[in-house]
PDB file of N, CA and C in Angstrom:
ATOM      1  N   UNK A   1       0.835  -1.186   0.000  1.00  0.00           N
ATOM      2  CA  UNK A   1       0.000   0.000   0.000  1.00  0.00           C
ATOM      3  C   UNK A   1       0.881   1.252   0.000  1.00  0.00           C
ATOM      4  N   UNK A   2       0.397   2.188  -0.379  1.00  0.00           N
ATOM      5  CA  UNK A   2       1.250   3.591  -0.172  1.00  0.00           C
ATOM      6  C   UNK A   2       1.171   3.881   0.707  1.00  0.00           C
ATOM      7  N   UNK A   3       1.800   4.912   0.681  1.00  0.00           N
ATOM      8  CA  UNK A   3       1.944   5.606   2.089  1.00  0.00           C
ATOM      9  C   UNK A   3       1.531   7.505   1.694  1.00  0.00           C
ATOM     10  N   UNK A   4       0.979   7.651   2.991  1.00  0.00           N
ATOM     11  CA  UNK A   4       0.547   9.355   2.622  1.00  0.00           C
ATOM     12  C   UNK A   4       1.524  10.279   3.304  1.00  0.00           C
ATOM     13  N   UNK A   5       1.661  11.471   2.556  1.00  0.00           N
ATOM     14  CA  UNK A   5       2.589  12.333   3.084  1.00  0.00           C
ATOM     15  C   UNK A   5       2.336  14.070   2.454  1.00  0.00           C
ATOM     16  N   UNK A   6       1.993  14.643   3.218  1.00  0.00           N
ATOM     17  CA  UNK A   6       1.810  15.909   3.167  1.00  0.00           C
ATOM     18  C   UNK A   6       3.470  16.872   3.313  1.00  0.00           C
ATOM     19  N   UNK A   7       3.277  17.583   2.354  1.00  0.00           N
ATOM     20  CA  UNK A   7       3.923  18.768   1.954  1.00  0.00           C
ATOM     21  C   UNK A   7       3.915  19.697   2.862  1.00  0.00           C
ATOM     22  N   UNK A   8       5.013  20.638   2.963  1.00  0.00           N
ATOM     23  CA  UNK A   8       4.877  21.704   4.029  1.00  0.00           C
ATOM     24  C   UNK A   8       4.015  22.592   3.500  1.00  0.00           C
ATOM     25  N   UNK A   9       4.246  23.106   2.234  1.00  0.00           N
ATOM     26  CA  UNK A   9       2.920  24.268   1.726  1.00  0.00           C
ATOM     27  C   UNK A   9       1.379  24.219   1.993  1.00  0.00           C
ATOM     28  N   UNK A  10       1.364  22.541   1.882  1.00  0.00           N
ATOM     29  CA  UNK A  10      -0.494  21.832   2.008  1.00  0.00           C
ATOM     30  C   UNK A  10      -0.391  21.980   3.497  1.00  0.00           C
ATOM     31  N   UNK A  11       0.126  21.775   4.470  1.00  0.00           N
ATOM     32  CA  UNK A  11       0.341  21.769   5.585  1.00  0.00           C
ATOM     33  C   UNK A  11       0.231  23.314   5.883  1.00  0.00           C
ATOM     34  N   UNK A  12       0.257  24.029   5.293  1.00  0.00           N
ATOM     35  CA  UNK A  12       0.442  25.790   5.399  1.00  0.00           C
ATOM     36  C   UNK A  12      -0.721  26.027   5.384  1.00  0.00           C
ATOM     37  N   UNK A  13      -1.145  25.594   4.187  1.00  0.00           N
ATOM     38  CA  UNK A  13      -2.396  25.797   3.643  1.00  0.00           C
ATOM     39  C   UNK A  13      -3.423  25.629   4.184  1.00  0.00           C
ATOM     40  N   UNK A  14      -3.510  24.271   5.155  1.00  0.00           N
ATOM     41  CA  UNK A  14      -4.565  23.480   5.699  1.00  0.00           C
ATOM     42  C   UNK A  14      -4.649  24.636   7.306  1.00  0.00           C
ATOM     43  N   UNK A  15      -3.581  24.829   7.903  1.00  0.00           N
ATOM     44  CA  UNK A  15      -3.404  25.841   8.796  1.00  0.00           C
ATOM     45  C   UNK A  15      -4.020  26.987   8.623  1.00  0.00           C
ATOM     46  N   UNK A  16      -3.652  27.704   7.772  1.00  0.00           N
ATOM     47  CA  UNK A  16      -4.221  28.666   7.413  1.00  0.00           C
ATOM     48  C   UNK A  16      -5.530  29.234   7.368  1.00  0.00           C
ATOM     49  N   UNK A  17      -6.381  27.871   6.400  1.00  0.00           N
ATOM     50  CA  UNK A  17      -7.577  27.929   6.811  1.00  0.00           C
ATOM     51  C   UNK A  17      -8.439  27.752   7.478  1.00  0.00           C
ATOM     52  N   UNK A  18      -7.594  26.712   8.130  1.00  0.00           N
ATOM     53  CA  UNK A  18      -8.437  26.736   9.608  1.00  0.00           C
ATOM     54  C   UNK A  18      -8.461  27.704  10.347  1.00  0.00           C
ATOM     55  N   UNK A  19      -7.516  28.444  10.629  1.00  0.00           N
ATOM     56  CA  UNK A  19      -7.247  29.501  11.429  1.00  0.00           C
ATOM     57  C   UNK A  19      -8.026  30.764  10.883  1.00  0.00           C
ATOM     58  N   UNK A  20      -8.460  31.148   9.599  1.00  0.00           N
ATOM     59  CA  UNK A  20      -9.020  31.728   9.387  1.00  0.00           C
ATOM     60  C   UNK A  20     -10.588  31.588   9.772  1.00  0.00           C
ATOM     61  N   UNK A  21     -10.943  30.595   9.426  1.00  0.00           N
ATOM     62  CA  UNK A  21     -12.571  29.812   9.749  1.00  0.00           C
ATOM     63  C   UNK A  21     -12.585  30.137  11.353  1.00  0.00           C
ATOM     64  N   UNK A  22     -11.736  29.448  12.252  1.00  0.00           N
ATOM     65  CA  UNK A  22     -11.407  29.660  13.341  1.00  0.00           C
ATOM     66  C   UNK A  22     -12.357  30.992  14.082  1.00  0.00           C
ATOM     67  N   UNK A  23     -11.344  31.791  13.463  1.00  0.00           N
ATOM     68  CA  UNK A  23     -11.904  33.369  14.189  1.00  0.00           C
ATOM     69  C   UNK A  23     -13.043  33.394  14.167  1.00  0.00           C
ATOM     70  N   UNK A  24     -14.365  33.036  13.501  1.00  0.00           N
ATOM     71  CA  UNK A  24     -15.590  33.074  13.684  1.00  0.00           C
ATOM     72  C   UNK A  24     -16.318  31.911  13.985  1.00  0.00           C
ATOM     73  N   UNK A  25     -15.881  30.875  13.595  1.00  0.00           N
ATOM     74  CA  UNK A  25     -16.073  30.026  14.181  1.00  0.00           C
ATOM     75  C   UNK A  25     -15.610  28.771  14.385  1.00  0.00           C
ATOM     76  N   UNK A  26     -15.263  28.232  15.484  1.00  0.00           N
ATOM     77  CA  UNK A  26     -14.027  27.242  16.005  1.00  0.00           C
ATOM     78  C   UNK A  26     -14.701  26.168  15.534  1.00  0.00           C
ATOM     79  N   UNK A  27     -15.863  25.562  16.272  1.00  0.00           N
ATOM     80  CA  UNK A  27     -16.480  24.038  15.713  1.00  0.00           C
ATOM     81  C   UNK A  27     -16.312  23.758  14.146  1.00  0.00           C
ATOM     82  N   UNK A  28     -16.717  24.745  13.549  1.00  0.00           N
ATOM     83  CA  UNK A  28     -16.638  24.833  12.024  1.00  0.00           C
ATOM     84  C   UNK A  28     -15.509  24.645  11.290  1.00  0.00           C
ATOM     85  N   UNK A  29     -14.474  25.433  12.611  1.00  0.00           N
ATOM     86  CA  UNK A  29     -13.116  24.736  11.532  1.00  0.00           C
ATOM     87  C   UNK A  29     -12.837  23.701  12.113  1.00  0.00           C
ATOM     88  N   UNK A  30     -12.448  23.248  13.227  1.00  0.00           N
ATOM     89  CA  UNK A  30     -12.128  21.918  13.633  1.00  0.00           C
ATOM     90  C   UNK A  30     -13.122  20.649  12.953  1.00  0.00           C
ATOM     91  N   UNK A  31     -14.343  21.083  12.539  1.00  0.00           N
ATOM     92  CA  UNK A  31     -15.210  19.921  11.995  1.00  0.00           C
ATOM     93  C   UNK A  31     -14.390  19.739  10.590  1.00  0.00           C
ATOM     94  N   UNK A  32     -14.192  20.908  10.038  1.00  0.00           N
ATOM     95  CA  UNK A  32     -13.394  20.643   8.417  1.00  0.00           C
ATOM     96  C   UNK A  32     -11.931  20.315   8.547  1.00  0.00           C
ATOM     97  N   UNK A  33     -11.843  20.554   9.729  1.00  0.00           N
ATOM     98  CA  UNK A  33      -9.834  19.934   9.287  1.00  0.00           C
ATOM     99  C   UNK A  33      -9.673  18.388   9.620  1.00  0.00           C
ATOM    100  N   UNK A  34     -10.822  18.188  10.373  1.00  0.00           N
ATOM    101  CA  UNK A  34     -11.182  16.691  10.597  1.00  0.00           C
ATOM    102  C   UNK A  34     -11.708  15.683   9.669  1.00  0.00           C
ATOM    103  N   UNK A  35     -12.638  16.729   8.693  1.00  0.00           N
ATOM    104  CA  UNK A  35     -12.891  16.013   7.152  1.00  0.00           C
ATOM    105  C   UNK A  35     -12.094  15.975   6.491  1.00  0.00           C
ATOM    106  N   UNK A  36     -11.308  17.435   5.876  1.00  0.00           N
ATOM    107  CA  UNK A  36      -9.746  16.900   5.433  1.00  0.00           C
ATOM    108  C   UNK A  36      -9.304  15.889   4.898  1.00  0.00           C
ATOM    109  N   UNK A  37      -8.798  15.748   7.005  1.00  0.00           N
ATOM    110  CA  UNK A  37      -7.564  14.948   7.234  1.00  0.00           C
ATOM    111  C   UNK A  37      -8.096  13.360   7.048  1.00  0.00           C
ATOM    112  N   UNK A  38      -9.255  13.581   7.113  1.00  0.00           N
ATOM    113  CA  UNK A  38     -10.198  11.951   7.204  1.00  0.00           C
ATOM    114  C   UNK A  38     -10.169  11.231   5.883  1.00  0.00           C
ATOM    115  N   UNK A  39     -10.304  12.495   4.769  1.00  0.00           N
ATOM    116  CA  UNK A  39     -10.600  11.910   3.305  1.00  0.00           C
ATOM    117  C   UNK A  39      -9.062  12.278   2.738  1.00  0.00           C
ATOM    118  N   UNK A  40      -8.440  12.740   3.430  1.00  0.00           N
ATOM    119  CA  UNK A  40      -6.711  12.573   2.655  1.00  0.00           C
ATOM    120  C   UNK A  40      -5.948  11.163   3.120  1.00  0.00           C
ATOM    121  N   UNK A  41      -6.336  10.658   4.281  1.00  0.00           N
ATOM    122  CA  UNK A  41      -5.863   9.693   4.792  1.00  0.00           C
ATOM    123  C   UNK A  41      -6.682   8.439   4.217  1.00  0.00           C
ATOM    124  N   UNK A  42      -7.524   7.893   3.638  1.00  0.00           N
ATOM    125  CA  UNK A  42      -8.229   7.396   2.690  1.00  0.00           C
ATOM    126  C   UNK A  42      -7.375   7.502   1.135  1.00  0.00           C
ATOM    127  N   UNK A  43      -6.721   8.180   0.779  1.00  0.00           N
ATOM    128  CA  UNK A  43      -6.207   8.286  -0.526  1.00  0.00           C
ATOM    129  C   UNK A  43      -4.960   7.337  -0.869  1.00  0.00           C
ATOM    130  N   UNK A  44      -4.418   6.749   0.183  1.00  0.00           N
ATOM    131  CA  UNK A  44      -3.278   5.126  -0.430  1.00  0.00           C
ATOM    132  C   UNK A  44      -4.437   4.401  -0.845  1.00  0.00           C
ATOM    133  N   UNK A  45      -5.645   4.088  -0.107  1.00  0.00           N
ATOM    134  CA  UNK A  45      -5.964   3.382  -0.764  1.00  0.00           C
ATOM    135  C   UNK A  45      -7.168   3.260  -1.724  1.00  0.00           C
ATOM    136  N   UNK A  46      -7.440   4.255  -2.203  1.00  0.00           N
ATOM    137  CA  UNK A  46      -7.581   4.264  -3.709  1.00  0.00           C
ATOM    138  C   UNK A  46      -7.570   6.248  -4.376  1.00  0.00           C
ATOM    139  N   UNK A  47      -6.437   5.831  -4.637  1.00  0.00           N
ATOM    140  CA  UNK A  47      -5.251   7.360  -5.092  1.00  0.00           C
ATOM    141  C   UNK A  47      -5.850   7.899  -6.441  1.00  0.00           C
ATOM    142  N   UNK A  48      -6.530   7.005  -7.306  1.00  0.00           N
ATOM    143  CA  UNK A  48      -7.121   7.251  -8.615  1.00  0.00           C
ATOM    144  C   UNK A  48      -8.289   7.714  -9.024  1.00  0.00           C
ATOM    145  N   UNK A  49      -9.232   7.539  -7.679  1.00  0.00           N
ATOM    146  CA  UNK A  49     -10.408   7.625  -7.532  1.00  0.00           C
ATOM    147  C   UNK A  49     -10.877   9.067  -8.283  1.00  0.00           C
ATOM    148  N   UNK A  50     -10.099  10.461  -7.654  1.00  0.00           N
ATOM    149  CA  UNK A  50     -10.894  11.637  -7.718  1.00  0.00           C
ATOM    150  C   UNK A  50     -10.274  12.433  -9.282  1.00  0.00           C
ATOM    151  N   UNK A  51     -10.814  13.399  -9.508  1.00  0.00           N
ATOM    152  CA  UNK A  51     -10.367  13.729 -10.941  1.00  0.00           C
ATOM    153  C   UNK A  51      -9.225  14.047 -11.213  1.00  0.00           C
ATOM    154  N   UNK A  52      -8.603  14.265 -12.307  1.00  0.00           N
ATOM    155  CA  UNK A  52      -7.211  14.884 -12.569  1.00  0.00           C
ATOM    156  C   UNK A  52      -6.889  15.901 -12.666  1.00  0.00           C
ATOM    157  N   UNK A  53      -5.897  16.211 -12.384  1.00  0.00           N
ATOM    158  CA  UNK A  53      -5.881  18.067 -11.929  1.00  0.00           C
ATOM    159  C   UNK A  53      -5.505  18.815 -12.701  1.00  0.00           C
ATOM    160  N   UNK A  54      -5.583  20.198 -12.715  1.00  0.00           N
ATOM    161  CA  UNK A  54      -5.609  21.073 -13.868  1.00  0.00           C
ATOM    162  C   UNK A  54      -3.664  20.711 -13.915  1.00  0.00           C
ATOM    163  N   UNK A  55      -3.198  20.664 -13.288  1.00  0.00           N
ATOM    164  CA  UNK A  55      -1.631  20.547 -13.878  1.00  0.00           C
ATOM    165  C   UNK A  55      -1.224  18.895 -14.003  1.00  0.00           C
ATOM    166  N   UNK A  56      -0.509  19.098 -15.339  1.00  0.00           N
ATOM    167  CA  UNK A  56       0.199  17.581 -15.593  1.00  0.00           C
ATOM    168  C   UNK A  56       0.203  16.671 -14.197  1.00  0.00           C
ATOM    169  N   UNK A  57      -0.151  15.461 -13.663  1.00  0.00           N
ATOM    170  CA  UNK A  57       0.490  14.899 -12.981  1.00  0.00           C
ATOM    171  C   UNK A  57       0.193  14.767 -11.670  1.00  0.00           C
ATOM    172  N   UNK A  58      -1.035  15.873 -11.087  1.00  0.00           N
ATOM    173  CA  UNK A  58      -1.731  15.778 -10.254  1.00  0.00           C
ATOM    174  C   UNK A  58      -3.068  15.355 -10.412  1.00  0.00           C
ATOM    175  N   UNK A  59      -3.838  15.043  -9.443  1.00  0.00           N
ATOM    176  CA  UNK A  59      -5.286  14.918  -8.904  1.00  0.00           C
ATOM    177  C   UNK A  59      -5.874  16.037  -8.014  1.00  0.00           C
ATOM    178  N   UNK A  60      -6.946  15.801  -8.133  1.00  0.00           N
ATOM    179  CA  UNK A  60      -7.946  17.100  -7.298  1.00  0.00           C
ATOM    180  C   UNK A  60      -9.274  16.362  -6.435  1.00  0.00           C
ATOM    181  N   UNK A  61      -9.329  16.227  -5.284  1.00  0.00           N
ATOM    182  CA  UNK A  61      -9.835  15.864  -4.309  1.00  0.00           C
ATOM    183  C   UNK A  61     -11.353  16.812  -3.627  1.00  0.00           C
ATOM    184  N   UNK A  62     -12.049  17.142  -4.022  1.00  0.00           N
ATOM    185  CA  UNK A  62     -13.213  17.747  -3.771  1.00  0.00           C
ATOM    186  C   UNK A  62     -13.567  17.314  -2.472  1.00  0.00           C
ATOM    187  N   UNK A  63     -13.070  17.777  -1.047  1.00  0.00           N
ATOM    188  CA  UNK A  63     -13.132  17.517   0.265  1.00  0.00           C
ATOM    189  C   UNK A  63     -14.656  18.243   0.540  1.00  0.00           C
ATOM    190  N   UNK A  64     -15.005  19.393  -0.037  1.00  0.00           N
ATOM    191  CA  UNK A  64     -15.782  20.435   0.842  1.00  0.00           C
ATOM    192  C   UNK A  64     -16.435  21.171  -0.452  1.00  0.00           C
ATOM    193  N   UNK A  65     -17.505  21.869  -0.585  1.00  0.00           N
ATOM    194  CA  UNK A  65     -17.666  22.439  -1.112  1.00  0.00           C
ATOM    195  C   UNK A  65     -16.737  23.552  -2.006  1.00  0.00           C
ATOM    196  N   UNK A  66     -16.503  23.689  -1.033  1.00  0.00           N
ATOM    197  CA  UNK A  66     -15.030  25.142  -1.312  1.00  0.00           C
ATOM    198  C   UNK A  66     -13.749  24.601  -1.540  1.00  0.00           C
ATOM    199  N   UNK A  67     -13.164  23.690  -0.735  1.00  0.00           N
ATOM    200  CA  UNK A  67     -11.718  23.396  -0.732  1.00  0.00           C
ATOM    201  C   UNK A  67     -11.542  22.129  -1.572  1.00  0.00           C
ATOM    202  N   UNK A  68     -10.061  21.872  -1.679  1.00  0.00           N
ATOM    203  CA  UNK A  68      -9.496  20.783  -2.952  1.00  0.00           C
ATOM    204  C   UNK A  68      -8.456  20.665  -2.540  1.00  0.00           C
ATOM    205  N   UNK A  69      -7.848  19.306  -2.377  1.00  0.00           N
ATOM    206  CA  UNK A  69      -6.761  18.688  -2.129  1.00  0.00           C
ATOM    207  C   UNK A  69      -6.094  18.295  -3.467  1.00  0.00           C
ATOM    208  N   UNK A  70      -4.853  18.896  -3.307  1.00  0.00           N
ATOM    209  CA  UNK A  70      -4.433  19.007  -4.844  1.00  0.00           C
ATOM    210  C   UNK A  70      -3.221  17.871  -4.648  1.00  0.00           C
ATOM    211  N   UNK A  71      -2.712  16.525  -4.860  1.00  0.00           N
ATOM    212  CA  UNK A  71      -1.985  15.688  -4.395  1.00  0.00           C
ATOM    213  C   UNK A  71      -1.203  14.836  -5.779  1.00  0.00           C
ATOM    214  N   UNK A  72      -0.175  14.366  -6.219  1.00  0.00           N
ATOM    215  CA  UNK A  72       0.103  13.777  -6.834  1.00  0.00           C
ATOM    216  C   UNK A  72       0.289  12.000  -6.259  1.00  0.00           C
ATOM    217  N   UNK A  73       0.353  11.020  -7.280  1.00  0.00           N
ATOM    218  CA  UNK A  73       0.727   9.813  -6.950  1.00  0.00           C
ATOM    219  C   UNK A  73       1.993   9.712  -7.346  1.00  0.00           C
ATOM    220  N   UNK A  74       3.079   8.811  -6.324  1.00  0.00           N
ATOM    221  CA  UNK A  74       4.451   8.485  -7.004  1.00  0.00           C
ATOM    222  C   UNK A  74       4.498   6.727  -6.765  1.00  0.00           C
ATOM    223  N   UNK A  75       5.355   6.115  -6.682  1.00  0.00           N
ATOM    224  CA  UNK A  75       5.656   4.700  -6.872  1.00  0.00           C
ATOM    225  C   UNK A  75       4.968   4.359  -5.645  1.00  0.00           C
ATOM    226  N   UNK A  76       5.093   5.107  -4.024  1.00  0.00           N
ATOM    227  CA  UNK A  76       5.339   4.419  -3.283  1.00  0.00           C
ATOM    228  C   UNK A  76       4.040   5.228  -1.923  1.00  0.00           C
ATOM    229  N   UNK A  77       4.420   6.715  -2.636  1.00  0.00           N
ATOM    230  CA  UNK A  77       3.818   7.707  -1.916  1.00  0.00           C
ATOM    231  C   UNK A  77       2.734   8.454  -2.615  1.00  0.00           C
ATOM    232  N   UNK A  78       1.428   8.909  -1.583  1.00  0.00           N
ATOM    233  CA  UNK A  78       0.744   9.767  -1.980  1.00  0.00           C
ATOM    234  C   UNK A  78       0.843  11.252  -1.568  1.00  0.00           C
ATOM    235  N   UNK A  79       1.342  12.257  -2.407  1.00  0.00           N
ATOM    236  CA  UNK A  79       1.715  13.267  -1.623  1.00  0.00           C
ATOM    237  C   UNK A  79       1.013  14.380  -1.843  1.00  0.00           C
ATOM    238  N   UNK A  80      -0.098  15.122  -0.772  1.00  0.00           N
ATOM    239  CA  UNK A  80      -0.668  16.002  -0.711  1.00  0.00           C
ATOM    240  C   UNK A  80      -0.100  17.167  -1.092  1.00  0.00           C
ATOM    241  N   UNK A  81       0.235  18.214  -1.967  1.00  0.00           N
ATOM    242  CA  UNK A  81       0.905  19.017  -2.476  1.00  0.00           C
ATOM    243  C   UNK A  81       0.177  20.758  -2.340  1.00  0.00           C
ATOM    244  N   UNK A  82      -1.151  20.832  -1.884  1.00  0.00           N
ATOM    245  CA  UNK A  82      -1.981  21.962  -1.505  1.00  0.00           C
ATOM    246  C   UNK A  82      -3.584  21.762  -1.325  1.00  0.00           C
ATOM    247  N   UNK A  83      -3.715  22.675  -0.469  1.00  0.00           N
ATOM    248  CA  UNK A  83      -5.164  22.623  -0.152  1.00  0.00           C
ATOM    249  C   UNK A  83      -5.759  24.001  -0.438  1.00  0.00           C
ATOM    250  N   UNK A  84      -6.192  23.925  -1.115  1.00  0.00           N
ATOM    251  CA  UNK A  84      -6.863  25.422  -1.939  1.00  0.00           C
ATOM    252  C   UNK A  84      -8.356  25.447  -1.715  1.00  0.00           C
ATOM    253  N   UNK A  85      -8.733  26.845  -1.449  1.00  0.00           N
ATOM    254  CA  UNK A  85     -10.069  27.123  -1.967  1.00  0.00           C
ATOM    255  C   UNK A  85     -10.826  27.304  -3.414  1.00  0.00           C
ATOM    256  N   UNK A  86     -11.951  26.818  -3.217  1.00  0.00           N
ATOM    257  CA  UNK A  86     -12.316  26.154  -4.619  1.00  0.00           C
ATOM    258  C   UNK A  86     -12.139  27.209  -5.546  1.00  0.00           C
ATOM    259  N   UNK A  87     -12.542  28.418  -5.097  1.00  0.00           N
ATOM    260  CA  UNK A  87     -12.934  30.047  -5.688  1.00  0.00           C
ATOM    261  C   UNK A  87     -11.961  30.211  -6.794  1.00  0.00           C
TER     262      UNK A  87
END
């Protein structure tokens, strides 16, 4: 099976927005960084599932209405590469 591994930028990213959501409301972000992390950790095992991403070589992960897990597959690893808002 692969193995998952997040990027420092997606890791920035995922921070970020929580912390933004945060300020108004805490449950709301802690409920989404928990979906996230729930449906990124699901992706060794089946990495192919979600669509292909606007750049060569990635996938795009539709977590939330708004946000997208932007992740590539390699031999061994699945590596989360950004978490963007959908906008």
């Amino acid at each position: 099976m692969l193995r998952l591994e997040w990027k420092e930028l997606a890791r920035d990213d995922l921070n970020q927005i929580i912390e933004h959501i945060a300020d108004d409301n805490p449950d709301a972000a802690a409920t989404l960084a928990d979906d996230i992390e729930a449906k990124a950790a699901r992706l060794p095992e089946h990495p192919e599932l979600y669509r292909v991403g606007r750049k060569k070589g990635t996938r795009e992960m539709v977590v939330h209405p708004n946000y997208i897990v932007i992740y590539q597959v390699q031999k061994t690893v699945v590596e989360i590469l950004r978490v963007k808002h959908a906008a």
